[in-house]
Protein backbone atom coordinates (compact mmCIF):
# COMPACT_ATOMS: atom_id res chain seq x y z
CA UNK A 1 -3.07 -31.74 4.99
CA UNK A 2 -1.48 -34.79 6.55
CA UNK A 3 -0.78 -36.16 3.24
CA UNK A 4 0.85 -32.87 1.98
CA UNK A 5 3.13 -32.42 5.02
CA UNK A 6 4.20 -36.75 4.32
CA UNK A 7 4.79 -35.51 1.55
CA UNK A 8 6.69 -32.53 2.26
CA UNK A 9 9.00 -34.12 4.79
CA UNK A 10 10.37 -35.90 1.37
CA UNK A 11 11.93 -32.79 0.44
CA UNK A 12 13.07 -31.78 4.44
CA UNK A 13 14.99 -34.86 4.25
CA UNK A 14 16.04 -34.79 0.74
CA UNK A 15 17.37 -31.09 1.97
CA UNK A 16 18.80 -31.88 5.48
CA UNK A 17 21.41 -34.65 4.21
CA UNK A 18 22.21 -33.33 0.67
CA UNK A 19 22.00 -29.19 1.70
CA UNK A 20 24.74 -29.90 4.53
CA UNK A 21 27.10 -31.98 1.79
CA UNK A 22 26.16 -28.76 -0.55
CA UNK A 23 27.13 -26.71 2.31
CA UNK A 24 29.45 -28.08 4.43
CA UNK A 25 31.80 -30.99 2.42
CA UNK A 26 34.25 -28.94 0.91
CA UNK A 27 35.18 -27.20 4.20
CA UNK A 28 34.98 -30.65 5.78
CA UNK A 29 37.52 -32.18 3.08
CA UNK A 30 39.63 -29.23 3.54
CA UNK A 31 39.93 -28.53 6.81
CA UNK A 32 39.12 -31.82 8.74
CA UNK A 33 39.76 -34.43 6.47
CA UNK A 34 42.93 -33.04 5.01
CA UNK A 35 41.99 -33.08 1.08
CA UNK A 36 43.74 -30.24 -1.02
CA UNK A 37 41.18 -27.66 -2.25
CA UNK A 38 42.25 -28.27 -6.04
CA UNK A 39 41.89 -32.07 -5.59
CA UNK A 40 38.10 -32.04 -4.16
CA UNK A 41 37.32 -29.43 -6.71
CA UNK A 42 38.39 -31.81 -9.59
CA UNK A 43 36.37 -34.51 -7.46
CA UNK A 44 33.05 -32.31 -7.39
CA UNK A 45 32.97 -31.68 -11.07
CA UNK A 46 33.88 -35.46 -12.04
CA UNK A 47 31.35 -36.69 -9.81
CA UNK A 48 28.99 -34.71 -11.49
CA UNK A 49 29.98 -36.05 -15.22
CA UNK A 50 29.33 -39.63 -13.74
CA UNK A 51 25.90 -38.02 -13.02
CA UNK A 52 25.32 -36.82 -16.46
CA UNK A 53 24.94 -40.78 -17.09
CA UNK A 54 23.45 -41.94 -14.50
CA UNK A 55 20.16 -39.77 -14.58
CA UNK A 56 19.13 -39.97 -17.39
CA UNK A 57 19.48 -43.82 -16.78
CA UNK A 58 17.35 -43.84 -13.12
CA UNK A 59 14.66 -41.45 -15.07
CA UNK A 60 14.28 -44.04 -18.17
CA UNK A 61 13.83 -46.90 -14.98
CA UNK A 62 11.20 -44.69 -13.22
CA UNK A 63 9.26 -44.24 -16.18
CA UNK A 64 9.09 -47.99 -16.97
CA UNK A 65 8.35 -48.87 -12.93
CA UNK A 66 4.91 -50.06 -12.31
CA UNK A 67 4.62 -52.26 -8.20
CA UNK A 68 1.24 -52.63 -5.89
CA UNK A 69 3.03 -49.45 -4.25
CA UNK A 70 3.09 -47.07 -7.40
CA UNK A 71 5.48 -45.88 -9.83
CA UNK A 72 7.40 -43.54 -7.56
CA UNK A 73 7.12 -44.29 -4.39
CA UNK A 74 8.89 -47.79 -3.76
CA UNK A 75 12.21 -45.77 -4.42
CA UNK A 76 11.54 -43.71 -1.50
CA UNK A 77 10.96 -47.21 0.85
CA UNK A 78 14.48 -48.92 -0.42
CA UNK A 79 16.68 -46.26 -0.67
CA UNK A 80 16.25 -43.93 2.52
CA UNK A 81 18.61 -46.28 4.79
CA UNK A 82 21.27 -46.15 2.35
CA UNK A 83 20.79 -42.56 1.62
CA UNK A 84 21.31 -41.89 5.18
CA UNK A 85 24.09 -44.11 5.53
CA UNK A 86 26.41 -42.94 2.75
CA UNK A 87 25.80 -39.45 3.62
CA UNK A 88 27.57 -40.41 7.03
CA UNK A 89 30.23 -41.92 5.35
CA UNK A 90 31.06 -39.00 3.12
CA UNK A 91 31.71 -37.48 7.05
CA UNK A 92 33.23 -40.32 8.13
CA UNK A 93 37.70 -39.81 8.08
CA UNK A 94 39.74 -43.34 7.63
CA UNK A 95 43.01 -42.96 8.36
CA UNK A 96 44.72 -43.98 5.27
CA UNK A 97 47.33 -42.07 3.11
CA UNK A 98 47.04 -39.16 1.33
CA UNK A 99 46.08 -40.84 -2.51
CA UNK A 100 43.71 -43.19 -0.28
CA UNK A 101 41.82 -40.55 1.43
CA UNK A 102 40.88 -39.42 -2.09
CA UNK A 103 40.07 -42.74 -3.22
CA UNK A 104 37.85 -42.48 -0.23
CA UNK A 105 36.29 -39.39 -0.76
CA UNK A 106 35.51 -40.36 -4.76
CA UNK A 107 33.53 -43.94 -3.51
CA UNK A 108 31.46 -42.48 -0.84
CA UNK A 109 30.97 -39.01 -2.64
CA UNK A 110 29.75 -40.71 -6.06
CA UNK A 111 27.60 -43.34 -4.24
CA UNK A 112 25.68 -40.67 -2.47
CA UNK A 113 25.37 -38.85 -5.16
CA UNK A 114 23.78 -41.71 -7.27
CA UNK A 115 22.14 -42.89 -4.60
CA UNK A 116 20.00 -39.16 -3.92
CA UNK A 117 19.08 -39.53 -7.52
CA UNK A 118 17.18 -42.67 -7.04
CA UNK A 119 15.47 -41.10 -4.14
CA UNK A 120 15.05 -37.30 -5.22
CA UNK A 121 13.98 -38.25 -9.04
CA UNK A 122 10.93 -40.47 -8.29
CA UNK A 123 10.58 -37.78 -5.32
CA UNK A 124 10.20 -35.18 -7.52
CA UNK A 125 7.73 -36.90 -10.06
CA UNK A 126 5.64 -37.97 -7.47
CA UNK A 127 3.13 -34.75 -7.26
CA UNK A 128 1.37 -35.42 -10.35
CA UNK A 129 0.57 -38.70 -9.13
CA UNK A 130 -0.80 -37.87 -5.99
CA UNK A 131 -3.51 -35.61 -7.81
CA UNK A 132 -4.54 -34.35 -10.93
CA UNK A 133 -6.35 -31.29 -9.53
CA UNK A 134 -4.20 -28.02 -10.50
CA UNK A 135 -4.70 -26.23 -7.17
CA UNK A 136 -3.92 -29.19 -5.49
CA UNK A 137 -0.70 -29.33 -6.73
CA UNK A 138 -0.19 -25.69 -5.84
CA UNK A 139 -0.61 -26.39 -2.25
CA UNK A 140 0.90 -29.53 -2.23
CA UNK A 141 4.33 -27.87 -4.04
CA UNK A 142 4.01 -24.60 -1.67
CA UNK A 143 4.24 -26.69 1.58
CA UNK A 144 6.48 -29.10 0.16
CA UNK A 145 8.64 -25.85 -0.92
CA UNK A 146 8.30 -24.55 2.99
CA UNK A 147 9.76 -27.76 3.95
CA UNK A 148 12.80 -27.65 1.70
CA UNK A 149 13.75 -24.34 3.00
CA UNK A 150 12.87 -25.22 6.44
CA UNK A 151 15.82 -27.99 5.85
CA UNK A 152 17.83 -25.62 4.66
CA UNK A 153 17.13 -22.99 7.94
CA UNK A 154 18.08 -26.28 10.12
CA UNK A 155 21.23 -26.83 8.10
CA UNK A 156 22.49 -23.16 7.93
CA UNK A 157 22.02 -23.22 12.18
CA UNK A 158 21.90 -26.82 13.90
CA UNK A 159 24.89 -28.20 11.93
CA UNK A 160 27.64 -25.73 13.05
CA UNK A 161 25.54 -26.22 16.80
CA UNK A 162 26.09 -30.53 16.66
CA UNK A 163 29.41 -30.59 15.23
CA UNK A 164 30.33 -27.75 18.33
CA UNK A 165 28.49 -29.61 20.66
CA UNK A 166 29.97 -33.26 19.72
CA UNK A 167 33.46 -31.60 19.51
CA UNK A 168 33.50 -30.80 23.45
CA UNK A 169 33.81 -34.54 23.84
CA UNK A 170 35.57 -35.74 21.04
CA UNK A 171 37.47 -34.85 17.75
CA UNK A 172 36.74 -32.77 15.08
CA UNK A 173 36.71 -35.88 12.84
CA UNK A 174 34.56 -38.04 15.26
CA UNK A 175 32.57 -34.88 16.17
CA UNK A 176 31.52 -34.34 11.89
CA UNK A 177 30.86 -37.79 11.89
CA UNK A 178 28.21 -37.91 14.87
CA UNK A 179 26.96 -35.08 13.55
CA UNK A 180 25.76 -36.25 10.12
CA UNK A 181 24.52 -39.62 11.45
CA UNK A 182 22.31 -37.53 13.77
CA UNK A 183 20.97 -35.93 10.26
CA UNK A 184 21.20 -39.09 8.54
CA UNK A 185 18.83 -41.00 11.07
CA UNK A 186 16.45 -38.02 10.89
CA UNK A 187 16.73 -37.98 6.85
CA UNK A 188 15.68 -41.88 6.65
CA UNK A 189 12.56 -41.55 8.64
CA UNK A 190 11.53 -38.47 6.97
CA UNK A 191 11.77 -40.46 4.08
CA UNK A 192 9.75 -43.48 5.39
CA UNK A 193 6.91 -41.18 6.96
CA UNK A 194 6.55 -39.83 3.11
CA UNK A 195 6.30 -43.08 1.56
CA UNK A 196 3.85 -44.40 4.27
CA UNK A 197 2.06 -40.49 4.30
CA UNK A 198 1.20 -40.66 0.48
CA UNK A 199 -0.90 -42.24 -2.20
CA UNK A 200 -0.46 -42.42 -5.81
CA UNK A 201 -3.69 -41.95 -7.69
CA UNK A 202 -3.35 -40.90 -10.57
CA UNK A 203 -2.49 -43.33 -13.17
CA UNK A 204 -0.29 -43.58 -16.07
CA UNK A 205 -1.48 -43.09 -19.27
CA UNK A 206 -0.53 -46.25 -21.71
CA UNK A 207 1.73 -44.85 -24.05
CA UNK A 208 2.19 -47.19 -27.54
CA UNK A 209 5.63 -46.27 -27.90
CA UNK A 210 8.08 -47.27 -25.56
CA UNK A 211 10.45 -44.90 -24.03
CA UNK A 212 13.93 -45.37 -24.01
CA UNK A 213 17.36 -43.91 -22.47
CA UNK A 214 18.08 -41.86 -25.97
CA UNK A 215 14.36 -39.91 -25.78
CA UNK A 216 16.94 -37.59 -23.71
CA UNK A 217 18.43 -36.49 -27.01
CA UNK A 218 15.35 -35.54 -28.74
CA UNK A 219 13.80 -34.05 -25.85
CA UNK A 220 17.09 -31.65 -26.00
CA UNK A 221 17.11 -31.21 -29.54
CA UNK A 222 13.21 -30.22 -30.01
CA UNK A 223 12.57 -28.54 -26.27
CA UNK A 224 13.85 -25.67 -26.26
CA UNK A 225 12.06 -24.18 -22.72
CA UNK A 226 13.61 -27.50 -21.50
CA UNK A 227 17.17 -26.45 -22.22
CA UNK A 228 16.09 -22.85 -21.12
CA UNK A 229 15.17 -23.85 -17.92
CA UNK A 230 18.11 -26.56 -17.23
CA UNK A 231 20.69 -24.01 -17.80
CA UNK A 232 19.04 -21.59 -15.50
CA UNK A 233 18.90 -24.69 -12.98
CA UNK A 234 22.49 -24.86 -12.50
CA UNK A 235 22.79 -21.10 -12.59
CA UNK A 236 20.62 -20.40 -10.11
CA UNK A 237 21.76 -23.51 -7.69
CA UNK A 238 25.43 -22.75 -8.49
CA UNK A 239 24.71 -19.36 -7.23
CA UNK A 240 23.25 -20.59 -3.72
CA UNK A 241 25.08 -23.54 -3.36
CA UNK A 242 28.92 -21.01 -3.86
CA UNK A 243 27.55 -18.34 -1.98
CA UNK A 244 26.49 -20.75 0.98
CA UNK A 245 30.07 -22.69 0.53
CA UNK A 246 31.87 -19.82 0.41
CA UNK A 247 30.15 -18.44 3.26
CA UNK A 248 31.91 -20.42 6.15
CA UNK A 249 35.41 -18.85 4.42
CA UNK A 250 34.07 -15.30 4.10
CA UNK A 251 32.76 -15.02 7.53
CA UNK A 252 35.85 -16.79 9.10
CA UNK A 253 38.50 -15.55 7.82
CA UNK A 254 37.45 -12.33 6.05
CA UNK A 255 34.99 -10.91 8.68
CA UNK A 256 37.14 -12.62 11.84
CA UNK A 257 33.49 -14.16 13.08
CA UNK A 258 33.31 -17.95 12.82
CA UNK A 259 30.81 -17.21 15.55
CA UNK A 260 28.82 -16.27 12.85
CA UNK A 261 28.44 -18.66 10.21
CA UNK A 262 25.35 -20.42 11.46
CA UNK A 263 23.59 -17.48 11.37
CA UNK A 264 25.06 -16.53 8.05
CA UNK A 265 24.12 -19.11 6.38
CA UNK A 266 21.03 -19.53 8.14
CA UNK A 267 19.80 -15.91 6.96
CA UNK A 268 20.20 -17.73 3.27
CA UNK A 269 17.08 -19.54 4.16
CA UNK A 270 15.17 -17.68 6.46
CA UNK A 271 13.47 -15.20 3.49
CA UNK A 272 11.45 -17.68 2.16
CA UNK A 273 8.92 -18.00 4.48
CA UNK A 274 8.20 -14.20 3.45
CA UNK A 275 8.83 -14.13 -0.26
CA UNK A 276 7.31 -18.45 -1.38
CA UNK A 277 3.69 -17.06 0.23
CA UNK A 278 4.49 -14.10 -1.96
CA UNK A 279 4.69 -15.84 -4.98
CA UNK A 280 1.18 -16.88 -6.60
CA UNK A 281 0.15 -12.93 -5.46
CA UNK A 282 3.48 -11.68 -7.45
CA UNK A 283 3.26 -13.65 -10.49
CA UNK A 284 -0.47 -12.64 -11.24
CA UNK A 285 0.11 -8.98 -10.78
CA UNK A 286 3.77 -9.23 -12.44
CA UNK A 287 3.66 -12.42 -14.95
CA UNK A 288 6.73 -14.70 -14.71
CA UNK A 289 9.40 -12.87 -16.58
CA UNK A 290 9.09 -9.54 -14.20
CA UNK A 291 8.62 -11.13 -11.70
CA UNK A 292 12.68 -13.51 -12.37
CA UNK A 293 14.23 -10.16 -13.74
CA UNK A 294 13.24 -8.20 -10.61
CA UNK A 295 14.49 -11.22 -8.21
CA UNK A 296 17.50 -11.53 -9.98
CA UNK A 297 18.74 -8.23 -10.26
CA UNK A 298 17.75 -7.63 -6.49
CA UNK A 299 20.69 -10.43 -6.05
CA UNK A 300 22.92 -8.72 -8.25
CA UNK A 301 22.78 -5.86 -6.46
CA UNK A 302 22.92 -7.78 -3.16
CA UNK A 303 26.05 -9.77 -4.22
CA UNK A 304 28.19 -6.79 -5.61
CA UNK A 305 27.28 -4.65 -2.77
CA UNK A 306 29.49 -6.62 -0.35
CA UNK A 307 32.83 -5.12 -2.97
CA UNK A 308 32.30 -1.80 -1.33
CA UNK A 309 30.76 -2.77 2.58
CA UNK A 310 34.51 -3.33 4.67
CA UNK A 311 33.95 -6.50 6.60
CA UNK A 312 33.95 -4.93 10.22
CA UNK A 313 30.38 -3.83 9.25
CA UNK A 314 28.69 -7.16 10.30
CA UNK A 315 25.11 -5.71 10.48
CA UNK A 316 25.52 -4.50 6.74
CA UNK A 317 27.14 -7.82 5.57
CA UNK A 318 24.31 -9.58 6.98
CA UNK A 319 21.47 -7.24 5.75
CA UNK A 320 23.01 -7.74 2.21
CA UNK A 321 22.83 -11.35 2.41
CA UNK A 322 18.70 -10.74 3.45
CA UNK A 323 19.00 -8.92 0.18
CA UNK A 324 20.95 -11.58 -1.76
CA UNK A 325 18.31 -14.53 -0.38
CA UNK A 326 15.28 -12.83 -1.35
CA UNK A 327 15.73 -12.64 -4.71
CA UNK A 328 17.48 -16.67 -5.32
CA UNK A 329 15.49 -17.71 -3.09
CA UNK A 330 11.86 -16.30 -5.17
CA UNK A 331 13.79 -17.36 -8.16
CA UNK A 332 14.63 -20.65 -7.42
CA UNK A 333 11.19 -21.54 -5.64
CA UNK A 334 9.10 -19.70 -8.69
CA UNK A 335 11.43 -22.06 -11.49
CA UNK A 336 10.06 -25.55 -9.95
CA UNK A 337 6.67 -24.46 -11.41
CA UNK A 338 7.98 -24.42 -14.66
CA UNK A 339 8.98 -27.97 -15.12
CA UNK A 340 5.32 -29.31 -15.54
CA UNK A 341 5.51 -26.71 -18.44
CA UNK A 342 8.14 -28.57 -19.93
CA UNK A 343 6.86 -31.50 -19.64
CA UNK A 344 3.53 -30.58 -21.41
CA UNK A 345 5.74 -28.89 -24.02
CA UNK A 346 7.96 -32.29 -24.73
CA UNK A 347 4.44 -33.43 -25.38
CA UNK A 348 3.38 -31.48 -27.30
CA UNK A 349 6.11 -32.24 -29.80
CA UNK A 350 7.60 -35.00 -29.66
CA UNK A 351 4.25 -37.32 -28.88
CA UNK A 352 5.99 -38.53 -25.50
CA UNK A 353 4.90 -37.61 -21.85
CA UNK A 354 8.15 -38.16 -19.97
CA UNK A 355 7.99 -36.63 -16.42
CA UNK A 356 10.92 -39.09 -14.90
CA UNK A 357 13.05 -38.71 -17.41
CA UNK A 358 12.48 -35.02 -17.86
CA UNK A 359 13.06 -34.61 -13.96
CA UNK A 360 16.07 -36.36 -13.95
CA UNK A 361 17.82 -34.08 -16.54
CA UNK A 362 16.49 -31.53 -14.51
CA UNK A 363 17.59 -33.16 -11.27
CA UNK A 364 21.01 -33.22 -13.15
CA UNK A 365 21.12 -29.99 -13.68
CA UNK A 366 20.39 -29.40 -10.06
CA UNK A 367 23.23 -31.51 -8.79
CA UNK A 368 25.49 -29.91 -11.07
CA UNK A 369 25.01 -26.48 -9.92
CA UNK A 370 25.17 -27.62 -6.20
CA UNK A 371 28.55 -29.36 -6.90
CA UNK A 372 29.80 -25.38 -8.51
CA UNK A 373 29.45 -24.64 -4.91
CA UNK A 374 32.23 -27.28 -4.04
CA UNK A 375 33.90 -26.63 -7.49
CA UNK A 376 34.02 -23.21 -8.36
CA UNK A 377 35.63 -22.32 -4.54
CA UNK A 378 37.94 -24.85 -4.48
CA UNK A 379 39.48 -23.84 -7.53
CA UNK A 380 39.39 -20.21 -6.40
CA UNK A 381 40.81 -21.04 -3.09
CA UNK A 382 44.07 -23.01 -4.33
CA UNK A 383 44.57 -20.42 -6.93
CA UNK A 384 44.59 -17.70 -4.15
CA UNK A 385 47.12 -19.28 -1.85
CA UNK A 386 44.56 -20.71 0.65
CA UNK A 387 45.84 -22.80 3.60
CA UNK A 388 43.65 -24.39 6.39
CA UNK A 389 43.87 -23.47 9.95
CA UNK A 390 46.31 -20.54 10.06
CA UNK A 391 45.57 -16.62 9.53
CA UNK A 392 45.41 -16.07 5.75
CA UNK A 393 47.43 -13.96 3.29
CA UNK A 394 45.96 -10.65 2.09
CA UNK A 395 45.85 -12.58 -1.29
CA UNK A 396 43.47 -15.66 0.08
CA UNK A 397 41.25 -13.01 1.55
CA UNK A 398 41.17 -11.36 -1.92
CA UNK A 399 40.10 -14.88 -3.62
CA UNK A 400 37.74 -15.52 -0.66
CA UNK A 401 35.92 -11.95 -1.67
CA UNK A 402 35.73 -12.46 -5.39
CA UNK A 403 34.35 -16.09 -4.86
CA UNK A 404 31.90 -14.32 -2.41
CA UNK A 405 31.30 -11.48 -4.78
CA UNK A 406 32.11 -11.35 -8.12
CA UNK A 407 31.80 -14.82 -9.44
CA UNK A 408 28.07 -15.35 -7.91
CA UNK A 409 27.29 -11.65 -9.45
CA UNK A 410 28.44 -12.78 -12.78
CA UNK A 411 27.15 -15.86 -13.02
CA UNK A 412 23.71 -14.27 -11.96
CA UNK A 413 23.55 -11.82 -14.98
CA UNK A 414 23.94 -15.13 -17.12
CA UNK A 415 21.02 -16.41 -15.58
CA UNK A 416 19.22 -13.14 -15.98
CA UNK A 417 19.92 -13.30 -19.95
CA UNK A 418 19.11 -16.83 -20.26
CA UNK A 419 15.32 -16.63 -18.44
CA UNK A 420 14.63 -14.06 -20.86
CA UNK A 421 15.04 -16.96 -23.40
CA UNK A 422 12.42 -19.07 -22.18
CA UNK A 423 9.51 -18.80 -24.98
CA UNK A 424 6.87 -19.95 -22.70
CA UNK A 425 3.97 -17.42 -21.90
CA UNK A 426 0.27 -17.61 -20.02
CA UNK A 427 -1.41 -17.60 -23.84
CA UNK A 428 1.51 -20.41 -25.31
CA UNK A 429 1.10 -22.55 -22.18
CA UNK A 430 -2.94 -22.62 -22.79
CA UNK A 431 -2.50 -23.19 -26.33
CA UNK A 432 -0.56 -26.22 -25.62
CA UNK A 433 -2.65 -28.06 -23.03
CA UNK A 434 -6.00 -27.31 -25.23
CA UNK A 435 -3.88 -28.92 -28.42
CA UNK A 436 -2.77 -32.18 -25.93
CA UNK A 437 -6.46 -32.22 -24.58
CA UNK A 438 -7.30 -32.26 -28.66
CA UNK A 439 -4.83 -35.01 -29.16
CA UNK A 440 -6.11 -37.54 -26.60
CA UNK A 441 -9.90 -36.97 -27.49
């Protein structure tokens, strides 16, 4: 158990420093740091095509990484510190001019963003490593998943609590920036308790072909459940990371309660200590496809329902977003199972076991929807006539709703469809590993 929670505290601090840039950057750039919403909208989305080389490029290095510490986890030992310190510069505000506070933004904002892929990719392919026994993994994944939420329950309520608490004393600028280097410092040694927490057992298996960068393309062309899945990764994270974005606007502006927000956004988090125990119980009785459709459309319903609930209700508003959580938040827990899945299936037909490369397009994927939540509202929120710091227009509460509402509802019913694409059943999945077992005897 001490082992499991080392290596759980990898995903706390994975989800502490990069769930608050998720959350809070784009109000940060907006309303502290001065950036126009359009501008760090365009910023999010080009940071995220930088990413789309980058990946694929730290997976290919991970899978050719062999130290006396492992395959995975020397990334976690050199690249906590500077994990931790570009997320506080990302919160830190230069005073330069107007083009050079964008320059700014781009340099620290790419760098962290590279920089969490060298940490979270390894990260992520580290569980097979540990151990090869299946329910193992099942516990180790279900605390680790506990401890990812329980980052994001600690974002959603201590942030908007330290950057209050700092600003008594000093600036909002100073008082963001104090903030994330409180986060930061607790990120790094999160990070350096899981390297020092964990063991890597299981070895590679010698493969005679040597992977390289452009296995990405075949894996795409011949994997189907692997595109499946990555589109339903950004779909799914796009959906979480807008709704929690848009949150702070929607409850400050729309409701009239920034006294609310932590608790907002912290009740986007909270469900999952009731529905990730669920889980195992649910997919038995329900199999895997139900049990998505059923989340899914419970956040449909969730989402819309806020169209038609005026935003004096508070108690409503806030029972919807219960509503809203339960279902992404079973949906996104119950799709990290899948990737091992894929992995078996790249196998299975293209000859090549390639779990870091494989979780970096994933971890791609990831990123990208996260960076819809900067993106998507940005976009939104120039087009509707927003404007920091004063009382909005009836039109910039309008856009605030539909990126609240609509968009996330929409965007959901493409991730219902595109689940119900992925070919992978109990009796397929067994075929597979007896045919890989087959192969290697």
């Amino acid at each position: 158990m001490r082992e499991k929670i080392g290596y759980a505290s990898g995903d706390l601090a994975s989800n502490l420093i990069y769930q608050t840039t998720s959350i809070y950057l784009l109000f940060f750039y907006t309303n502290i740091y001065g950036i126009s919403p359009g501008a760090a909208a365009t910023m999010f989305l080009v940071v995220r095509l930088i990413d789309a080389i980058t990946d694929p490029m730290v997976g290919s290095l991970v899978d050719k990484t062999n130290t006396r510490f492992g395959r995975f986890r020397p990334y976690l030992l050199a690249w906590s510190i500077p994990f931790a310190g570009l997320a506080i510069l990302c919160f830190t505000t230069p005073d330069f001019t107007e083009g050079g506070k964008l320059i700014y933004a781009y340099v620290t904002y790419v760098g962290l963003s590279i920089v969490y892929t060298f940490v979270n990719v390894p990260y992520a392919a580290l569980t097979p490593a540990i151990t090869a026994d299946k329910n193992e993994i099942v516990s180790l994944t279900s605390v680790r998943m506990l401890f990812a939420n329980m980052g994001g329950m600690i974002v959603a309520y201590f942030i908007p609590f330290l950057s209050n608490y700092f600003g008594e004393f000093a600036s909002p600028t100073r008082s963001w920036q104090l903030t994330m280097g409180v986060i930061g410092i607790v990120g790094a040694l999160l990070l350096l308790f899981c390297f020092f927490s964990t063991k890597e057992r299981v070895k590679p298996v010698n493969n005679k072909e040597k992977n390289k960068f452009s296995d990405i393309f075949e894996q795409f062309r011949k994997n189907r459940p692997l595109v499946v899945l990555s589109i339903f990764f950004v779909l799914i994270f796009g959906v979480n990371s807008i709704s929690n974005s848009i949150g702070v606007y929607f409850v400050t502006y729309n409701m009239g309660r920034a006294d609310l927000v932590g608790l907002y956004t912290l009740l986007g988090s909270l469900p999952a200590f009731l529905c990730i125990p669920l889980i195992p119980i649910l997919n038995k009785k329900l199999g895997k496809k139900k049990l998505l459709n059923i989340s899914l459309v419970l956040s449909i319903m969730g989402t819309l329902s806020l169209l038609l609930i005026p935003p004096s209700m508070v108690e409503l508003i806030l029972a919807t977003r219960v509503l809203t959580a339960i279902g992404t938040l079973t949906a996104g827990a119950f799709m990290w199972a899948l990737i091992p899945e894929t992995v078996e299936y790249g196998e299975y037909v293209t000859g090549k076991r390639l779990s870091g490369l494989i979780y970096s397009m994933i971890g791609f994927f990831f990123k990208l929807g996260m960076a819809l939540g900067g993106a998507v509202p940005g976009f939104i929120l120039a087009q509707f006539g927003f404007v920091a710091n004063v009382e909005q227009t009836s039109t910039a509460l309008l856009g605030i709703l539909i990126a609240t509402a609509v968009v996330p509802a929409a965007i959901l019913i493409f991730a219902l469809i595109d689940i119900n694409l992925y070919s992978i059943d109990d009796k397929k999945h067994e075929q597979i590993k007896a045919a890989l077992r087959e192969r290697v005897a």
